[in-house]
N, C-alpha and C. Protein backbone atom coordinates (compact mmCIF):
# COMPACT_ATOMS: atom_id res chain seq x y z
N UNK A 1 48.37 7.54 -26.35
CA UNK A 1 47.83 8.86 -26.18
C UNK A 1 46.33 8.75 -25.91
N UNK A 2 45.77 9.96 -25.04
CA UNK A 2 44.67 9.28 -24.94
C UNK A 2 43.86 9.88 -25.58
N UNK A 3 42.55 9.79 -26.14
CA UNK A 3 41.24 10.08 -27.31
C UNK A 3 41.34 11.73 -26.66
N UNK A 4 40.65 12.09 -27.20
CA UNK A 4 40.00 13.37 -26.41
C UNK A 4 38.39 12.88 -26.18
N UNK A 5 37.64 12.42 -27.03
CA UNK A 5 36.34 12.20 -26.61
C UNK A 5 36.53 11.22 -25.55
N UNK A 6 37.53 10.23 -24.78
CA UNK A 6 37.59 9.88 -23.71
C UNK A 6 38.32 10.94 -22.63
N UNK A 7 38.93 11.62 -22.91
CA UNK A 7 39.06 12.96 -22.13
C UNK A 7 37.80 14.04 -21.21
N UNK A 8 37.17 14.07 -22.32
CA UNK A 8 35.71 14.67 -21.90
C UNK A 8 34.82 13.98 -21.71
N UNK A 9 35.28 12.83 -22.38
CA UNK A 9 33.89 11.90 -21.45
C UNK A 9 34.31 11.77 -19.94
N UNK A 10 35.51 11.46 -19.43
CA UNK A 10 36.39 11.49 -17.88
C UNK A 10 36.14 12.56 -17.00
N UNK A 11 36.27 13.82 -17.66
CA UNK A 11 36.19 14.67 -16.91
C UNK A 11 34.97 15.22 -16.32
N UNK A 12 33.84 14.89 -17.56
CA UNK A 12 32.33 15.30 -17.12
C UNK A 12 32.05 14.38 -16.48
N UNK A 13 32.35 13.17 -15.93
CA UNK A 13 32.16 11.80 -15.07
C UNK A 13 32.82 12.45 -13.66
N UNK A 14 33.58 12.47 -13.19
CA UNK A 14 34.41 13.55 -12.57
C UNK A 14 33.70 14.64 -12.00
N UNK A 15 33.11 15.76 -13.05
CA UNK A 15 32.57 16.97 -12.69
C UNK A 15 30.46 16.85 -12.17
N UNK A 16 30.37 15.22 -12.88
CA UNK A 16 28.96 15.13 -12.49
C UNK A 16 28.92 14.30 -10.76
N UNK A 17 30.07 13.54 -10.87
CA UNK A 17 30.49 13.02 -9.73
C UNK A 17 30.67 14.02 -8.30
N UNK A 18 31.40 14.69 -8.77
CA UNK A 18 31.70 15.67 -7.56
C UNK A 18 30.34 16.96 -6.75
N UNK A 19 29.62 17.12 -8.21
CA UNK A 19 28.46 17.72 -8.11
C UNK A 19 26.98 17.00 -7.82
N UNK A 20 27.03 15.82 -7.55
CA UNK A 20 26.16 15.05 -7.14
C UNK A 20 26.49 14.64 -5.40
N UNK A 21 27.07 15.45 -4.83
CA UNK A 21 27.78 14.77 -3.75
C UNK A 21 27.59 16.03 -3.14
N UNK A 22 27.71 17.74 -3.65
CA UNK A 22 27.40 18.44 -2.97
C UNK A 22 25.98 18.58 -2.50
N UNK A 23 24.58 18.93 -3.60
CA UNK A 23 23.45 19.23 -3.26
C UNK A 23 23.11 17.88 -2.24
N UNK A 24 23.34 16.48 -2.07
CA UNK A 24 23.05 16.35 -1.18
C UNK A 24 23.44 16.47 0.15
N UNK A 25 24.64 17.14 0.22
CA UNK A 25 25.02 17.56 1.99
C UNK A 25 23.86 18.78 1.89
N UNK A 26 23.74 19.62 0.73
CA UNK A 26 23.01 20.98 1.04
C UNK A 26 21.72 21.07 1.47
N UNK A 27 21.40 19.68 0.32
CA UNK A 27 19.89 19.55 0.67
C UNK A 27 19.20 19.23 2.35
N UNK A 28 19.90 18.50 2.91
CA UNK A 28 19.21 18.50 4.23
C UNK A 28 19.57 19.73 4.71
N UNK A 29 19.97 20.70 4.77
CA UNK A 29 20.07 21.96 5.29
C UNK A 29 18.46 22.91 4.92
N UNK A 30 18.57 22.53 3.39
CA UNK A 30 17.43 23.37 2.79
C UNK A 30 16.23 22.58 3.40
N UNK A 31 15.72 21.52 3.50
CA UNK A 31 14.60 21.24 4.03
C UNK A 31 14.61 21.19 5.58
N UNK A 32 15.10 21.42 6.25
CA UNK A 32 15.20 21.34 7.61
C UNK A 32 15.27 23.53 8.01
N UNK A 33 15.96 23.92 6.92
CA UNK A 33 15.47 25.38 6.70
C UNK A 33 13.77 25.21 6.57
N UNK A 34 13.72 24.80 5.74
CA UNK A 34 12.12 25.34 5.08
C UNK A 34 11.19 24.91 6.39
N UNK A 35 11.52 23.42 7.12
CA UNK A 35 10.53 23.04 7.86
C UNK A 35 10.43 23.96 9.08
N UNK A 36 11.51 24.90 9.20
CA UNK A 36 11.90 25.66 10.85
C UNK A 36 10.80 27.11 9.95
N UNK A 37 10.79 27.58 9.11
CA UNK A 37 10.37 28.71 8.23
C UNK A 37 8.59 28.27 8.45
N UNK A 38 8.33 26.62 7.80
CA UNK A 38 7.15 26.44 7.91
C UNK A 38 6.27 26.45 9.57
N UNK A 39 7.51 25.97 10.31
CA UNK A 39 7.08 25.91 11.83
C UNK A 39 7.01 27.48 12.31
N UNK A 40 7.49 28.29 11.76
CA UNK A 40 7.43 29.71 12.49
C UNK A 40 5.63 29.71 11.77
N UNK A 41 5.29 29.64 10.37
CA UNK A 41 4.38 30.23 10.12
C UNK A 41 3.04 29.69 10.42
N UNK A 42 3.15 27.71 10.88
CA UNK A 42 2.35 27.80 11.99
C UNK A 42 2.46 28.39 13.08
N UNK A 43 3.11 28.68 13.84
CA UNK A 43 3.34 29.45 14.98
C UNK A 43 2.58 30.80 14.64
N UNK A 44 2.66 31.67 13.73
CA UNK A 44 1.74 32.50 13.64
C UNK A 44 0.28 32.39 13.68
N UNK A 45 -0.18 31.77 12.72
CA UNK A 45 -0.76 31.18 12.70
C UNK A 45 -2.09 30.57 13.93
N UNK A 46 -1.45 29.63 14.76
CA UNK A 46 -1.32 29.45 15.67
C UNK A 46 -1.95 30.65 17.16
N UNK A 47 -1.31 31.71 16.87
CA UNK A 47 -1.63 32.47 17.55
C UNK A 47 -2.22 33.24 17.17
N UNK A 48 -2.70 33.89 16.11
CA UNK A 48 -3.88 34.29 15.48
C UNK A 48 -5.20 33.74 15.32
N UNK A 49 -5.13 32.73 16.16
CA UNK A 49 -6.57 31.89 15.98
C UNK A 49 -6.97 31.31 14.83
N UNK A 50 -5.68 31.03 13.99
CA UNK A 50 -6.37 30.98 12.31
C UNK A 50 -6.52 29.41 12.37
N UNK A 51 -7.07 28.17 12.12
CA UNK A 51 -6.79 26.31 12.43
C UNK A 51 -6.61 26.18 11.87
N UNK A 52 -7.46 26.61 10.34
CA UNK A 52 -6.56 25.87 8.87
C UNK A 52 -5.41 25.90 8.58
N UNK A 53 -5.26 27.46 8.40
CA UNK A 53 -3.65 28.08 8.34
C UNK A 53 -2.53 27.32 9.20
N UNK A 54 -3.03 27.13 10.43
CA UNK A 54 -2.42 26.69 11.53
C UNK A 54 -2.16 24.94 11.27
N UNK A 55 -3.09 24.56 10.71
CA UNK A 55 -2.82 23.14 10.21
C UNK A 55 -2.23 22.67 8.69
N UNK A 56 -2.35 23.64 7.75
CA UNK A 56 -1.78 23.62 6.70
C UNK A 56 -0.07 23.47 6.70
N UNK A 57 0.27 24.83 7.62
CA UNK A 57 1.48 24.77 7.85
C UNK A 57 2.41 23.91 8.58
N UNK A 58 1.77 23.36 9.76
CA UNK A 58 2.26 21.87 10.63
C UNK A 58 2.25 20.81 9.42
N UNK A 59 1.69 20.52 8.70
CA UNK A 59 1.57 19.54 7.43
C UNK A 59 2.90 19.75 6.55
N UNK A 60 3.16 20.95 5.91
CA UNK A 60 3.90 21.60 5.42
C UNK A 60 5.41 21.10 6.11
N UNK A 61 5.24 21.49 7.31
CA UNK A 61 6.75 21.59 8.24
C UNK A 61 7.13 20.01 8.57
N UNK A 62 5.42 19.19 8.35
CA UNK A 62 5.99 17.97 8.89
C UNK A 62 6.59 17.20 7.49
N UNK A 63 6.18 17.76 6.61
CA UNK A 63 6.66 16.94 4.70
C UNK A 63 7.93 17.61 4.42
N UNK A 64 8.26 18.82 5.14
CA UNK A 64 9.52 19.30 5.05
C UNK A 64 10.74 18.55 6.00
N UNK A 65 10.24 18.14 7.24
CA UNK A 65 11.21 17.24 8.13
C UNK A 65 11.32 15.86 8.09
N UNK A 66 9.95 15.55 7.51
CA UNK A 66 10.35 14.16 6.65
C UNK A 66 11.42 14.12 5.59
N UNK A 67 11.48 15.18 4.95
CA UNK A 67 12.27 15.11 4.00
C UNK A 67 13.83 15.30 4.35
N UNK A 68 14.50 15.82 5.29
CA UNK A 68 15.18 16.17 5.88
C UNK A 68 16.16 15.28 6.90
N UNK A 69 15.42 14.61 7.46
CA UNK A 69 15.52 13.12 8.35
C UNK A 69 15.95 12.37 7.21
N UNK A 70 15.95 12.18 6.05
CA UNK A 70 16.03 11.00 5.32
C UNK A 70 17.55 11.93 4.59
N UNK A 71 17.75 12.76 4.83
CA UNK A 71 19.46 13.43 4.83
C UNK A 71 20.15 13.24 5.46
N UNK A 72 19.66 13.40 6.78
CA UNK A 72 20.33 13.55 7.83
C UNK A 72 19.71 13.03 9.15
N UNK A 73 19.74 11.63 9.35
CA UNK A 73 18.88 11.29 10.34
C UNK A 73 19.53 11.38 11.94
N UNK A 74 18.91 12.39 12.22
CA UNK A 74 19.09 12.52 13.81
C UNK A 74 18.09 12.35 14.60
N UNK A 75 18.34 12.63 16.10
CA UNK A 75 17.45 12.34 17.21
C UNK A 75 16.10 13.33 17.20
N UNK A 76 17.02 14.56 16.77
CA UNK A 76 16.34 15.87 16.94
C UNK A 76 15.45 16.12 15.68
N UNK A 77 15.57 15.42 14.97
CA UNK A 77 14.77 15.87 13.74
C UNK A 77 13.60 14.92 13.90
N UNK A 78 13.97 13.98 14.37
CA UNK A 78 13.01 12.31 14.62
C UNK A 78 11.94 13.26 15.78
N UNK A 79 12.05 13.58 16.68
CA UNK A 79 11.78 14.27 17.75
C UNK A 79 11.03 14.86 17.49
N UNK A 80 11.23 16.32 16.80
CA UNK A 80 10.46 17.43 15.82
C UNK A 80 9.48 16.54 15.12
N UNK A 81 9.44 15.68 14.23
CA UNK A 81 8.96 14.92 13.79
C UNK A 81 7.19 14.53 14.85
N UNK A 82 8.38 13.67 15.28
CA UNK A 82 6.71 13.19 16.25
C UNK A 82 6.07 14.78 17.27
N UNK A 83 6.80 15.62 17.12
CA UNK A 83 6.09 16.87 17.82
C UNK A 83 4.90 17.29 16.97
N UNK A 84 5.49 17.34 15.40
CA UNK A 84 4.30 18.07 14.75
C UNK A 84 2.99 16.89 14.46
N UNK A 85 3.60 15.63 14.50
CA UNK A 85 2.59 14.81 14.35
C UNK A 85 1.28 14.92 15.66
N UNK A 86 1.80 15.06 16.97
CA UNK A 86 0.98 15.60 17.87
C UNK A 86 0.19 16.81 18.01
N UNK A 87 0.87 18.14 17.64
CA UNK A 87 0.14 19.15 16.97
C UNK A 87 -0.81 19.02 16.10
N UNK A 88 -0.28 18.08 15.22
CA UNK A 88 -1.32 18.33 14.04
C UNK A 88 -2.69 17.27 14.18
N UNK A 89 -2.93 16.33 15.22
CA UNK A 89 -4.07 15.91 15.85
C UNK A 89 -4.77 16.50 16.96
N UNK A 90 -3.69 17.12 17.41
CA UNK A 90 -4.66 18.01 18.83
C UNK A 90 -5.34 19.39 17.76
N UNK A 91 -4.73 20.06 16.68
CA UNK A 91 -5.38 21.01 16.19
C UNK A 91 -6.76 20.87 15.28
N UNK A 92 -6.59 19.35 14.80
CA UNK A 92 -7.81 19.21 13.61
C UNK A 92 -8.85 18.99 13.65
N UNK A 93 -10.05 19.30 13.58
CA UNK A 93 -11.36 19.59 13.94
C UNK A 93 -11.65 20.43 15.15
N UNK A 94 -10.87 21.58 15.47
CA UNK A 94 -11.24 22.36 16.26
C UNK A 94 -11.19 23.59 16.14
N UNK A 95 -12.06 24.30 16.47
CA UNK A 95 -11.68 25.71 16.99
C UNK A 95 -11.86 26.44 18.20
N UNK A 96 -11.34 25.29 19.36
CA UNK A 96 -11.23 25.44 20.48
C UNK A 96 -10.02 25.99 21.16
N UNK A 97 -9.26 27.95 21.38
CA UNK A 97 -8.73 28.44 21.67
C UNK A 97 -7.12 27.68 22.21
N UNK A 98 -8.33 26.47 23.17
CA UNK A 98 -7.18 25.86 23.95
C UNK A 98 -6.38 24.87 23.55
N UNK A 99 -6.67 24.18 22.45
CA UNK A 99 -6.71 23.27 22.02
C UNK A 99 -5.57 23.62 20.60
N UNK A 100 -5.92 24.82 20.41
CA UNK A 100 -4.84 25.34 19.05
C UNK A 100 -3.63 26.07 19.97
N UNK A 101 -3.96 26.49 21.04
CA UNK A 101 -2.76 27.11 22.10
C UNK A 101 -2.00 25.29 22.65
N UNK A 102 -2.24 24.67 22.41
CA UNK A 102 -1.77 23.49 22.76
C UNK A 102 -1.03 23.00 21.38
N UNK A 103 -1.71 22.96 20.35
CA UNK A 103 -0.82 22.85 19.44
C UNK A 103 0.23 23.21 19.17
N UNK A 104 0.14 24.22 19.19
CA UNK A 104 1.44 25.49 19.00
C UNK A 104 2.67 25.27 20.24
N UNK A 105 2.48 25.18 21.23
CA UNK A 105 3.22 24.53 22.16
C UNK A 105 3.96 23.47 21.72
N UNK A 106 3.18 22.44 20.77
CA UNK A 106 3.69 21.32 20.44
C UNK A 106 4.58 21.74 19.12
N UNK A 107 4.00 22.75 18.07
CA UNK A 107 5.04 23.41 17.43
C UNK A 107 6.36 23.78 17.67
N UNK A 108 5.76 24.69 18.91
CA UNK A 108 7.24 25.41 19.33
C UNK A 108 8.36 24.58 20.22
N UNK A 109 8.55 23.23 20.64
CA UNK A 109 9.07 22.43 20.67
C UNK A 109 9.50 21.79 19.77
N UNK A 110 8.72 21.64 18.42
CA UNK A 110 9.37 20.99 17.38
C UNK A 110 10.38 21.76 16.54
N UNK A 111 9.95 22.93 16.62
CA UNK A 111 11.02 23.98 15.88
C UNK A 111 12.34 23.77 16.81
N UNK A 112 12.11 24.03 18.26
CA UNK A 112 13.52 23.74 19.01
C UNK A 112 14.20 22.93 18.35
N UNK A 113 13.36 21.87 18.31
CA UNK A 113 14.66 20.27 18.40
C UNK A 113 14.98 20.51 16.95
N UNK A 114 14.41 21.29 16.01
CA UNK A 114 14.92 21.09 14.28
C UNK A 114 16.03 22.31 14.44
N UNK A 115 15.88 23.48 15.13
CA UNK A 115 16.81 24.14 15.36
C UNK A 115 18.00 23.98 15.94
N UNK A 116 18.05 22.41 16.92
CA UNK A 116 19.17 21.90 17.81
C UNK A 116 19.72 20.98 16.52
N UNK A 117 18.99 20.42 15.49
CA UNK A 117 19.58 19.62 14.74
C UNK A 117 20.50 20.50 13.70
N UNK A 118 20.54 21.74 13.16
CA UNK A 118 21.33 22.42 12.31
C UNK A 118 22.53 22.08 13.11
């Protein structure tokens, strides 16, 4: 017959097992959410003339798709990836109109390819 404290020890082995297996399919969803959320709000950003804001958030979106890639490593997230890394050198030390309208370009390509990766 079997114990009961090996009963419940089985089953919570079991129930921690099965629940350790969901949040990580979920989790690359949630950070690849947050980084498309962070890429819209450089994109505002962005077009408001704001650089910090505008660079805070490319930072943001790029620690969010790092995180994300290492869930779920695709082309498109790798992609996005090196987009915001380009944004976020063409934007820093400037507040040259053209130069943050160039960024954002490089944003709004990176959001694509994180949006082609869902």
């Amino acid at each position: 017959m079997i114990s009961r404290k090996f009963f419940v020890a089985a089953a919570g082995f079991i129930v921690g097992l099965g629940l350790s297996v969901i949040p990580a399919a979920s989790a690359e969803q949630v950070y690849l959410e947050q980084a498309i959320s962070e890429a819209n709000e450089a994109i505002q950003a962005g077009n408001a003339q704001e650089p910090a804001s505008l660079i805070e958030h490319i930072d943001q979106s790029y620690d969010r798709a790092r995180s994300a890639v290492w869930q779920n490593p695709t082309d498109h997230i790798r992609q996005g990836i090196k987009l915001l890394r380009k944004a976020s050198k063409v934007a820093k030390g400037t507040n040259s109109p053209t130069r943050i309208n160039k960024a954002v370009g490089f944003v709004e390509s990176a959001k694509s390819h994180f949006e082609a990766a869902r």
